[in-house]
C-alpha atoms as a PDB file:
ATOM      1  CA  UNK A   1       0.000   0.000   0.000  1.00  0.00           C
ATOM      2  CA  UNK A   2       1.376   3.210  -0.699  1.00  0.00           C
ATOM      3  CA  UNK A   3       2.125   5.733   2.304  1.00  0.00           C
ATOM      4  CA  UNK A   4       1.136   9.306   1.983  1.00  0.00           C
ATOM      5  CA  UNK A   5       2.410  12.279   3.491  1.00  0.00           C
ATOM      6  CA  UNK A   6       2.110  12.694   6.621  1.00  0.00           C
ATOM      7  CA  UNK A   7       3.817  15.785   7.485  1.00  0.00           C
ATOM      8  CA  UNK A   8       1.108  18.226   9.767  1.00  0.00           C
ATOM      9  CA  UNK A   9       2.609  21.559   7.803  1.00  0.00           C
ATOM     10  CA  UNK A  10       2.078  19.857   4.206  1.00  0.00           C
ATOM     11  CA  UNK A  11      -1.523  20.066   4.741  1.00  0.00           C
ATOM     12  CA  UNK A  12      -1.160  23.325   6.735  1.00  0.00           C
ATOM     13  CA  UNK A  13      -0.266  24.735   2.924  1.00  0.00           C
ATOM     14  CA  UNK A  14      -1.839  21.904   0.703  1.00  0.00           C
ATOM     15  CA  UNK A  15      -5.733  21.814   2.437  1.00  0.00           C
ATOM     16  CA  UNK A  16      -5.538  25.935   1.612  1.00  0.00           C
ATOM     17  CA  UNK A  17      -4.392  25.272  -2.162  1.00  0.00           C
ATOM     18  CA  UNK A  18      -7.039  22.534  -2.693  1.00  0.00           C
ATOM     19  CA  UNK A  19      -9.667  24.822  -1.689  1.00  0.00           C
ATOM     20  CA  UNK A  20      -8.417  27.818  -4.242  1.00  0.00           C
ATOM     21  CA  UNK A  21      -8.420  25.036  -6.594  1.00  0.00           C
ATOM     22  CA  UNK A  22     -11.612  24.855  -6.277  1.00  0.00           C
ATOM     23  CA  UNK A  23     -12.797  27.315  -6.624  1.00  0.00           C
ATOM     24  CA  UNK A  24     -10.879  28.372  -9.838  1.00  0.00           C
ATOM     25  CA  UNK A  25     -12.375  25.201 -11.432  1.00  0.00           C
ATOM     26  CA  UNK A  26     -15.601  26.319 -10.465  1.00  0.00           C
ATOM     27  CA  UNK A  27     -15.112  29.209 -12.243  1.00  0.00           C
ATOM     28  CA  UNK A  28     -13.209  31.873 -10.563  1.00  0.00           C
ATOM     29  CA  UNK A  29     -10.313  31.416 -12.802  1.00  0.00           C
ATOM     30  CA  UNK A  30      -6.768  32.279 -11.426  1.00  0.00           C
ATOM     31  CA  UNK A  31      -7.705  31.986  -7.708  1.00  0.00           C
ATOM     32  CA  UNK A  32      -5.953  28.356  -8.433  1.00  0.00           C
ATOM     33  CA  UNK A  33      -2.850  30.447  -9.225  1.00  0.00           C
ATOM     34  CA  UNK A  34      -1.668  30.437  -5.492  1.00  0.00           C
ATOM     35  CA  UNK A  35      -2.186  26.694  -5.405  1.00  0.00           C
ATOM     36  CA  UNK A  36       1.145  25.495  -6.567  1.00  0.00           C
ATOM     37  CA  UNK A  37       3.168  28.404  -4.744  1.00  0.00           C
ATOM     38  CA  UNK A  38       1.342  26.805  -1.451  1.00  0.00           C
ATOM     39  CA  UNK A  39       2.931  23.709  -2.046  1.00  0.00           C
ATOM     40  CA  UNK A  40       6.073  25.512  -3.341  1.00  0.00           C
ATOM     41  CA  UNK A  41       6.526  25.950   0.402  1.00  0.00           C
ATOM     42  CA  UNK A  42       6.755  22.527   1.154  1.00  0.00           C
ATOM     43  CA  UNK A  43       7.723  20.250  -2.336  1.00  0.00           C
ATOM     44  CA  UNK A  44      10.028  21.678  -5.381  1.00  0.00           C
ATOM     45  CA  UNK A  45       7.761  23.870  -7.554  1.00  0.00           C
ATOM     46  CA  UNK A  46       7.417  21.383 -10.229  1.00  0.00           C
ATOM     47  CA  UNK A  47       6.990  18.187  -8.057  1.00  0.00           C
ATOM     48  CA  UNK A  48       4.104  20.281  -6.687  1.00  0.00           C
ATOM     49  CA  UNK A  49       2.768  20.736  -9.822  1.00  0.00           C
ATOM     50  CA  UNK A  50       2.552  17.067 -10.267  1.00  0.00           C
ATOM     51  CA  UNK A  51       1.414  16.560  -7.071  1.00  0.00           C
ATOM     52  CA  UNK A  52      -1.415  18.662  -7.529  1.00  0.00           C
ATOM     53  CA  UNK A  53      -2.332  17.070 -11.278  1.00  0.00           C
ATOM     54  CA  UNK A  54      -4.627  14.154 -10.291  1.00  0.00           C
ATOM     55  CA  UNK A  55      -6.692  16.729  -8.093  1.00  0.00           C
ATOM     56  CA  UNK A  56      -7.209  19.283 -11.331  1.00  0.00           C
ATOM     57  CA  UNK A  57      -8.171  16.397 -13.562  1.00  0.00           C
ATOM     58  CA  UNK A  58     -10.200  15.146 -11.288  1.00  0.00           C
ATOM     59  CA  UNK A  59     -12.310  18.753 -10.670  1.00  0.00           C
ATOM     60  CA  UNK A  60     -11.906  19.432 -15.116  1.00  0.00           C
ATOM     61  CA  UNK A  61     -14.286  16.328 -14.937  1.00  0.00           C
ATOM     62  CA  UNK A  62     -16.834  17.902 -13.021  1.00  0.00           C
ATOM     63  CA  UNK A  63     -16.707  21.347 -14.750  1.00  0.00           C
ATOM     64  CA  UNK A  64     -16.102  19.735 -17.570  1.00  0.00           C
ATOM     65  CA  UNK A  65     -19.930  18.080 -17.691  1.00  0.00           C
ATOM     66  CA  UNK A  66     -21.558  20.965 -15.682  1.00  0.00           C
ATOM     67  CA  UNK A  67     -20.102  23.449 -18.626  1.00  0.00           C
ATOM     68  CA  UNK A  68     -20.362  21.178 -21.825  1.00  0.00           C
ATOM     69  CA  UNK A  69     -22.975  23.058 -23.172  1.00  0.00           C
ATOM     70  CA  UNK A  70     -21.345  26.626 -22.961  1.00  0.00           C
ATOM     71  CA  UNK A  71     -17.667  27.167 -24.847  1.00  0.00           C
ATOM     72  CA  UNK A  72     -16.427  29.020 -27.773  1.00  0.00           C
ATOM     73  CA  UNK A  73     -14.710  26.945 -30.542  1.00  0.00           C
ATOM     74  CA  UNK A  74     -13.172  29.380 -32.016  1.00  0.00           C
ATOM     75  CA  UNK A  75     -10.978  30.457 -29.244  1.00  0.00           C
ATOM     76  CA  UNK A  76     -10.239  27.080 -28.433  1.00  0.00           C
ATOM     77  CA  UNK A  77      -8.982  26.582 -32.053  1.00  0.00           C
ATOM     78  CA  UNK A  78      -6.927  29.450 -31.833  1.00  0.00           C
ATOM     79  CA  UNK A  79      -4.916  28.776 -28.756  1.00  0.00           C
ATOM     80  CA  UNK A  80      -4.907  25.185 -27.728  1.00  0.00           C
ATOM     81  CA  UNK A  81      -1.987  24.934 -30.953  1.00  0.00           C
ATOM     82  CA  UNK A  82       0.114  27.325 -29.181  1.00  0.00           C
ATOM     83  CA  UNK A  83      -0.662  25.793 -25.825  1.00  0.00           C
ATOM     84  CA  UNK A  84       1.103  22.752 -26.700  1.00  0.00           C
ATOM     85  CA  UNK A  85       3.870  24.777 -28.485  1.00  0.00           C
ATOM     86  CA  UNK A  86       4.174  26.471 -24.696  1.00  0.00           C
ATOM     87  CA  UNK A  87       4.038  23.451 -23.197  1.00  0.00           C
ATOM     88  CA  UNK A  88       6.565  21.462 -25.266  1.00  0.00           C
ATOM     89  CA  UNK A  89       9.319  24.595 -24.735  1.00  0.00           C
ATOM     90  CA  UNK A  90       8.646  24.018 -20.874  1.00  0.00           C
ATOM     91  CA  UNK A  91       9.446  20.355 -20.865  1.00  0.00           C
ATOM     92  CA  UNK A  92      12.649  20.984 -22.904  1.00  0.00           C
ATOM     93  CA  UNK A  93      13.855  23.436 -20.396  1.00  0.00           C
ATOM     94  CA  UNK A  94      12.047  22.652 -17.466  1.00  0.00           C
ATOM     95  CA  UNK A  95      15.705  21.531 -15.462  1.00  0.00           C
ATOM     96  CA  UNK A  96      17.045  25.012 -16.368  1.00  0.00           C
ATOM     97  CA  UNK A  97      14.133  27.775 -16.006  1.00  0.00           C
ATOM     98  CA  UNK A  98      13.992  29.327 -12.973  1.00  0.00           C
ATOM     99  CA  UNK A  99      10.249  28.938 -11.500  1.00  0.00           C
ATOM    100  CA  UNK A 100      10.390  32.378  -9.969  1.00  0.00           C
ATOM    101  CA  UNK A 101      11.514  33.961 -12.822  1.00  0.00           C
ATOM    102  CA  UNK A 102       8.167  32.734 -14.548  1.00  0.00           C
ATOM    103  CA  UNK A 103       6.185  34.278 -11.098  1.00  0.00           C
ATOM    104  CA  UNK A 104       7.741  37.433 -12.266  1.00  0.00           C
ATOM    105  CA  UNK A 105       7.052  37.048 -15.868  1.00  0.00           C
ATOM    106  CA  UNK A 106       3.307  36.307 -15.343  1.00  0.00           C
ATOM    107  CA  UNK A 107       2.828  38.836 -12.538  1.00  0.00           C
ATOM    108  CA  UNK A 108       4.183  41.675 -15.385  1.00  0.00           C
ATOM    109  CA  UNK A 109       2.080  40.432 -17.555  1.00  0.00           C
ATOM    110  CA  UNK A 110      -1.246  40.224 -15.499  1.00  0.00           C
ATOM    111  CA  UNK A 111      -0.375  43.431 -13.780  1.00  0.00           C
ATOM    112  CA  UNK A 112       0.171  45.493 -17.024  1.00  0.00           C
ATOM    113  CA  UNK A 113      -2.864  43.678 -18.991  1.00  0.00           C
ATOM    114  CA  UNK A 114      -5.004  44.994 -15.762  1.00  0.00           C
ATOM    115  CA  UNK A 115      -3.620  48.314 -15.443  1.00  0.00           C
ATOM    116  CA  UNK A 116      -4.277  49.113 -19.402  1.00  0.00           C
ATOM    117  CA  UNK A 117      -8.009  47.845 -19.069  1.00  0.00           C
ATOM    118  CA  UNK A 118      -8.224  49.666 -16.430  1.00  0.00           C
ATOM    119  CA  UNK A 119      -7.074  52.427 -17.945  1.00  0.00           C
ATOM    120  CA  UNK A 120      -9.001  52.566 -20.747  1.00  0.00           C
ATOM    121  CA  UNK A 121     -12.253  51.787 -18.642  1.00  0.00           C
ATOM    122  CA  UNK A 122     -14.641  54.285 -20.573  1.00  0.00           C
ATOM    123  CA  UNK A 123     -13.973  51.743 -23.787  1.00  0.00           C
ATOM    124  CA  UNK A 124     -15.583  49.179 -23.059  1.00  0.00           C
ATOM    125  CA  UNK A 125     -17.043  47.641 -26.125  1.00  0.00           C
ATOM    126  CA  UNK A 126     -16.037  43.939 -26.762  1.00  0.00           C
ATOM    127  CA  UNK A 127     -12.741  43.468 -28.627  1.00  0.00           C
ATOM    128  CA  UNK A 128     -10.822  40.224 -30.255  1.00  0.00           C
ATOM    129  CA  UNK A 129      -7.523  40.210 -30.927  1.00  0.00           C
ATOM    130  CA  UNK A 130      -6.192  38.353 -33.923  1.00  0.00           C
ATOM    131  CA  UNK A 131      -5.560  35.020 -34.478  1.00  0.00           C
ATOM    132  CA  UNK A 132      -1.460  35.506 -34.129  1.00  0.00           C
ATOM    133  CA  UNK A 133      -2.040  36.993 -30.626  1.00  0.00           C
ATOM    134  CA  UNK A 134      -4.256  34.134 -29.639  1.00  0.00           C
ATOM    135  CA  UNK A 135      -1.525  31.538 -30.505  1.00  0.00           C
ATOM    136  CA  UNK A 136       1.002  33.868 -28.668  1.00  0.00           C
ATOM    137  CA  UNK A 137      -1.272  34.237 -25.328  1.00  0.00           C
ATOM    138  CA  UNK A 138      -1.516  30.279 -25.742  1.00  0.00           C
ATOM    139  CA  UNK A 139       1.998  29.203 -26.376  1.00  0.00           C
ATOM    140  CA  UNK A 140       2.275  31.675 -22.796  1.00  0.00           C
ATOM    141  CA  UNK A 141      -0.285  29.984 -20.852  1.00  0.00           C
ATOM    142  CA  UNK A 142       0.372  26.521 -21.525  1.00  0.00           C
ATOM    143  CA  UNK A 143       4.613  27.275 -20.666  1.00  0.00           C
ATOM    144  CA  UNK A 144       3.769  28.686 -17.289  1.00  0.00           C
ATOM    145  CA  UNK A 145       0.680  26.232 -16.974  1.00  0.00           C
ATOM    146  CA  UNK A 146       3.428  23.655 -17.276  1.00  0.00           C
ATOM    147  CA  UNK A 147       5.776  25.142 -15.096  1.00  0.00           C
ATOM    148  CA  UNK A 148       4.207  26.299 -11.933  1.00  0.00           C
ATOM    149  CA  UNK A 149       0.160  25.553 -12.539  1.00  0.00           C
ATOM    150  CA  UNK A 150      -0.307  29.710 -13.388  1.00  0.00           C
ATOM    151  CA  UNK A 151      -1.677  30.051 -17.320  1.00  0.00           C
ATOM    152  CA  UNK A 152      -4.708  31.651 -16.442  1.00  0.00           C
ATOM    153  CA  UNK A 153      -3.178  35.112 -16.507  1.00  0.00           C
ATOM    154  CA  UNK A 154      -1.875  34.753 -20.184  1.00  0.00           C
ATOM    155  CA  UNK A 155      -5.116  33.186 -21.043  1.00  0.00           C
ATOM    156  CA  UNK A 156      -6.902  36.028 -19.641  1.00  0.00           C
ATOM    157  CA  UNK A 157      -5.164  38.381 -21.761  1.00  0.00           C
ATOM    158  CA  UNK A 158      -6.656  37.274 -24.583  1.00  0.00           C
ATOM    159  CA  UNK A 159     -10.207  35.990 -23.689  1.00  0.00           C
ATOM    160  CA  UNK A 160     -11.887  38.974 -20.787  1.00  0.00           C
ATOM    161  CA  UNK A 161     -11.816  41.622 -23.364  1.00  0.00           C
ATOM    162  CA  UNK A 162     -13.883  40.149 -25.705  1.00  0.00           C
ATOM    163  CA  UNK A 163     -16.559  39.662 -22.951  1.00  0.00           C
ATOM    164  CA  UNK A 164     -17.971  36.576 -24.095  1.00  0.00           C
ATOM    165  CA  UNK A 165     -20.751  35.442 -21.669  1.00  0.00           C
ATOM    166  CA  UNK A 166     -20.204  34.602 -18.443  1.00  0.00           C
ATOM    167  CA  UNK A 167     -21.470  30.798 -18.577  1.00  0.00           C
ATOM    168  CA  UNK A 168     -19.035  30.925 -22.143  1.00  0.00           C
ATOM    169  CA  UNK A 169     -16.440  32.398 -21.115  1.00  0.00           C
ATOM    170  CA  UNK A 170     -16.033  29.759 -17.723  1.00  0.00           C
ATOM    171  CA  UNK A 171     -16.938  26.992 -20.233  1.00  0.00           C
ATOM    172  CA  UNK A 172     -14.056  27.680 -22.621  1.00  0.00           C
ATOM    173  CA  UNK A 173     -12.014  28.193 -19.614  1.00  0.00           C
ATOM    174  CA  UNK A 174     -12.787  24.726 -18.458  1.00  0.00           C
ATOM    175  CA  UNK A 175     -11.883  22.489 -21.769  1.00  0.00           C
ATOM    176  CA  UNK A 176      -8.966  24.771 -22.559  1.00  0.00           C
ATOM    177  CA  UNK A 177      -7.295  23.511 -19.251  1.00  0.00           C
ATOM    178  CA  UNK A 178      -9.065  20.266 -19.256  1.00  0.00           C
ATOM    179  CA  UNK A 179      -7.341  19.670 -22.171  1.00  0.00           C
ATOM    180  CA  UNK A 180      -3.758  21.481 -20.760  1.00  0.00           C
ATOM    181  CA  UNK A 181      -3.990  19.056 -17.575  1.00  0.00           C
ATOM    182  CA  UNK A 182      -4.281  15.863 -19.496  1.00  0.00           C
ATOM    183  CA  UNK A 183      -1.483  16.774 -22.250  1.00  0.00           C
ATOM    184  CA  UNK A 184       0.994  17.176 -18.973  1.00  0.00           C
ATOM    185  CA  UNK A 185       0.592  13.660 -17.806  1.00  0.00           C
ATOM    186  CA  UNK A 186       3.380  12.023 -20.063  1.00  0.00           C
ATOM    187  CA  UNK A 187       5.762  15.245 -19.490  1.00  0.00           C
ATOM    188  CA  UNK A 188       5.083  14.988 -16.010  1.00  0.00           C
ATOM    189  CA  UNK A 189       6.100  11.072 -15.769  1.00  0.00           C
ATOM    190  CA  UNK A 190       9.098  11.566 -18.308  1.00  0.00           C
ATOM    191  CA  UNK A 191      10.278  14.129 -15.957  1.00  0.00           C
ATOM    192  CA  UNK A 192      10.287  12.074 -12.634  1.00  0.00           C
ATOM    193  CA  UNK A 193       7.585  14.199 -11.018  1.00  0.00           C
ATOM    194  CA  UNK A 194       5.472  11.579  -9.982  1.00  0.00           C
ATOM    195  CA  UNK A 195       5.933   9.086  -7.182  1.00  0.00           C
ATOM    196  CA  UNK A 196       3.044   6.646  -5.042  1.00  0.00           C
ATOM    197  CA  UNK A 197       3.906   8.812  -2.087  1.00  0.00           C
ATOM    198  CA  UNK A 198       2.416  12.247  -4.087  1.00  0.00           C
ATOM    199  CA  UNK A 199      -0.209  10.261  -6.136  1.00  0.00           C
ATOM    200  CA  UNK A 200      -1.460   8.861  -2.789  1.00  0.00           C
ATOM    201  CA  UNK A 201      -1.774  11.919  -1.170  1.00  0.00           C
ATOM    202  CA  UNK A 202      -4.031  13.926  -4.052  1.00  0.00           C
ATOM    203  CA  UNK A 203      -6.876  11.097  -3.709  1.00  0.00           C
ATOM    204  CA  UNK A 204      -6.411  12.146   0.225  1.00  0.00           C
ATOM    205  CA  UNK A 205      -7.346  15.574  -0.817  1.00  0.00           C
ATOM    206  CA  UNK A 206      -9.883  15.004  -3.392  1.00  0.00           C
ATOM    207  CA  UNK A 207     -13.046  14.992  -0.983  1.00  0.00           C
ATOM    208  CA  UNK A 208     -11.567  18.937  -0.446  1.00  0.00           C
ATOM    209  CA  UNK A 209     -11.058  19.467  -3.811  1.00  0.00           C
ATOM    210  CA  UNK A 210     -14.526  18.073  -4.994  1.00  0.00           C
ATOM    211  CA  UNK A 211     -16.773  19.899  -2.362  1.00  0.00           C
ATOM    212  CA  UNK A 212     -14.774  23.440  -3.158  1.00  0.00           C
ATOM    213  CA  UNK A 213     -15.136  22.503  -7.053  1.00  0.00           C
ATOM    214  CA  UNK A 214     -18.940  22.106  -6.526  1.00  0.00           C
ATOM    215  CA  UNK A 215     -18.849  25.449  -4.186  1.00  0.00           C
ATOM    216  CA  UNK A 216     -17.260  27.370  -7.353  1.00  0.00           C
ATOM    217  CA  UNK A 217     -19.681  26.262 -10.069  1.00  0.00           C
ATOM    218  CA  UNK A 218     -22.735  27.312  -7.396  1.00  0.00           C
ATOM    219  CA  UNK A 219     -21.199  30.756  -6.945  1.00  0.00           C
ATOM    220  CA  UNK A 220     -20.373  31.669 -10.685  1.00  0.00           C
ATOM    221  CA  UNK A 221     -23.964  30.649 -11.541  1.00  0.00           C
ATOM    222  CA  UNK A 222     -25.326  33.499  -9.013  1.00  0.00           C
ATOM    223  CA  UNK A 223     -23.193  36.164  -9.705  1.00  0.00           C
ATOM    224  CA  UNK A 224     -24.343  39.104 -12.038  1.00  0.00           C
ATOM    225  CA  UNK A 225     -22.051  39.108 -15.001  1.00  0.00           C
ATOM    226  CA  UNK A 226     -20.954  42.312 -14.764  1.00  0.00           C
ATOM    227  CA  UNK A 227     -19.948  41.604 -11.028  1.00  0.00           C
ATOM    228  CA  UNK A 228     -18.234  38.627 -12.436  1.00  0.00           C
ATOM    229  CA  UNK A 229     -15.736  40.705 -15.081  1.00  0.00           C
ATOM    230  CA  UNK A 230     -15.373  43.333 -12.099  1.00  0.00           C
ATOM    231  CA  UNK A 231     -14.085  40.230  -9.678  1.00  0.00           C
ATOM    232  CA  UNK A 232     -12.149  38.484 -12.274  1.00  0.00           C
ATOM    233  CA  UNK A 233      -9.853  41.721 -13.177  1.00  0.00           C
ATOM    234  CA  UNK A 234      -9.731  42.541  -9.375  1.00  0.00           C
ATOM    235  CA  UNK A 235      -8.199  38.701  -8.573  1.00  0.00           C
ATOM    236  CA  UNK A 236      -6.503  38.821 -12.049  1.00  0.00           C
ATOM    237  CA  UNK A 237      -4.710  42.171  -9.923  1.00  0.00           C
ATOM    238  CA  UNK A 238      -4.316  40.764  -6.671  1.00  0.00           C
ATOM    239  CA  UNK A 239      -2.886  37.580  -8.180  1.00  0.00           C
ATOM    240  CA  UNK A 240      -0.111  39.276 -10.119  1.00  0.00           C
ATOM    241  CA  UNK A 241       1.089  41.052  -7.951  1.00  0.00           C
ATOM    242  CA  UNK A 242       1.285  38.492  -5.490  1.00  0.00           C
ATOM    243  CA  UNK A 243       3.230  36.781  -7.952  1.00  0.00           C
ATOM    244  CA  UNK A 244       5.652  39.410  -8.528  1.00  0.00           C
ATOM    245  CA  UNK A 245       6.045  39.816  -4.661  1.00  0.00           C
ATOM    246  CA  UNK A 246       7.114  36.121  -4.569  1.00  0.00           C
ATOM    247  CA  UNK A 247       9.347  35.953  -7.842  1.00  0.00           C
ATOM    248  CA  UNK A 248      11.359  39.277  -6.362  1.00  0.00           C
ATOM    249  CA  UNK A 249      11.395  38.117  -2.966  1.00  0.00           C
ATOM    250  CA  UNK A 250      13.534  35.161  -4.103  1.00  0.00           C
ATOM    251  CA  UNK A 251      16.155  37.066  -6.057  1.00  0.00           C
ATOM    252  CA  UNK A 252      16.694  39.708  -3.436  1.00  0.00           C
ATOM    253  CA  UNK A 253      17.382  37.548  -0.425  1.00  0.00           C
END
């Protein structure tokens, strides 16, 4: 039988993570960001990743069927390609990129994508960008998706200003990162960044993860849509520069 972790300060950081989890697959996108940083704490950034993949497979299930009706193809078309570009430059350099230099990358990029919305608040008729952009903001997500569990900033970028409907917009959310998750599972073993004592340990937390997931999908149901863009800018804030904080922390000590 496999043993789990049984460390008491693991789950001080890991029960917290699970729950933002949660509630990101639910539908608050990016809350799920602090997730792997949690565990950061505890495991090596990318072995906390790993650790944390059965759990966000597990909850893309559930949002997965609760959403199937509601999703955009033709964003999904556009940046699921450069996803897996993203994703296949992280697993080449995975041993050699420094995880808090992609905190700071992502937090810039969140923080000045927020700040120019923000900025321009009075225009606020929907906008796409083109199809080259959407293959750029995909290629980003899916590298830091892969390396530290944080591509819904990038994805952001090119998705909230278009304003798509709220149920949409969650949905496409949802099978874009379904479909990330599930396309990490062979880097992830190739890599070494699974063991029995990690994989154990997520089903330990599932029962977390699943009631949180299920909390999620009840609030973004209930919540006005224009309350809903408001939130997901203000997290999309707090989150990046949060990131930031911890990428420069690192370098300066």
């Amino acid at each position: 039988m496999p043993t789990i972790i049984t460390d008491p300060f693991f789950y001080v950081v890991a029960i917290p993570a699970v729950l933002f989890l949660g509630l990101s697959k639910g539908g608050f996108a990016g809350v799920g960001i602090a997730a792997t940083p949690l565990l950061a704490l505890y495991l090596p950034p990318l072995e906390a990743a790993a650790l944390l993949l059965p759990v966000l497979i597990t909850q893309d299930l559930i949002s997965l069927y609760v959403y199937r009706r509601e999703w955009d193809a033709s964003n999904l078309k556009i940046m699921l390609p450069g996803a897996i570009i993203g994703m296949a430059i992280a697993w080449l350099f995975a041993a050699i990129i420094s995880d808090d230099a992609v905190r700071i990358i992502v937090g810039l990029i969140g923080l000045v994508f927020v700040v120019d919305v923000w900025r321009k608040r009075a225009q606020i008729e929907p906008r796409r960008m083109g199809p080259a952009a959407g293959v750029f903001w995909g290629a980003v997500s899916g590298f830091t998706s892969f390396m530290t569990q944080a591509g819904a900033p990038p994805f952001q970028v090119y998705v909230l200003p278009q304003r798509l409907p709220k149920m949409v917009l969650v949905g496409t959310m949802t099978i874009f990162f379904a479909i990330v998750n599930a396309l990490k599972i062979v880097p992830y073993l190739a890599l070494g960044q699974f063991n029995t004592a990690n994989f154990a340990t997520s089903l330990l937390l599932l029962p977390a993860a699943v009631a949180t997931n299920f909390a999620g999908i009840w609030l973004v149901k209930r919540t006005p849509t224009n309350l809903f863009y408001n939130i997901a800018y203000a997290m999309l804030l707090v989150i990046s520069i949060v990131l930031l904080w911890q990428g420069v922390g690192h370098f300066v000590r």
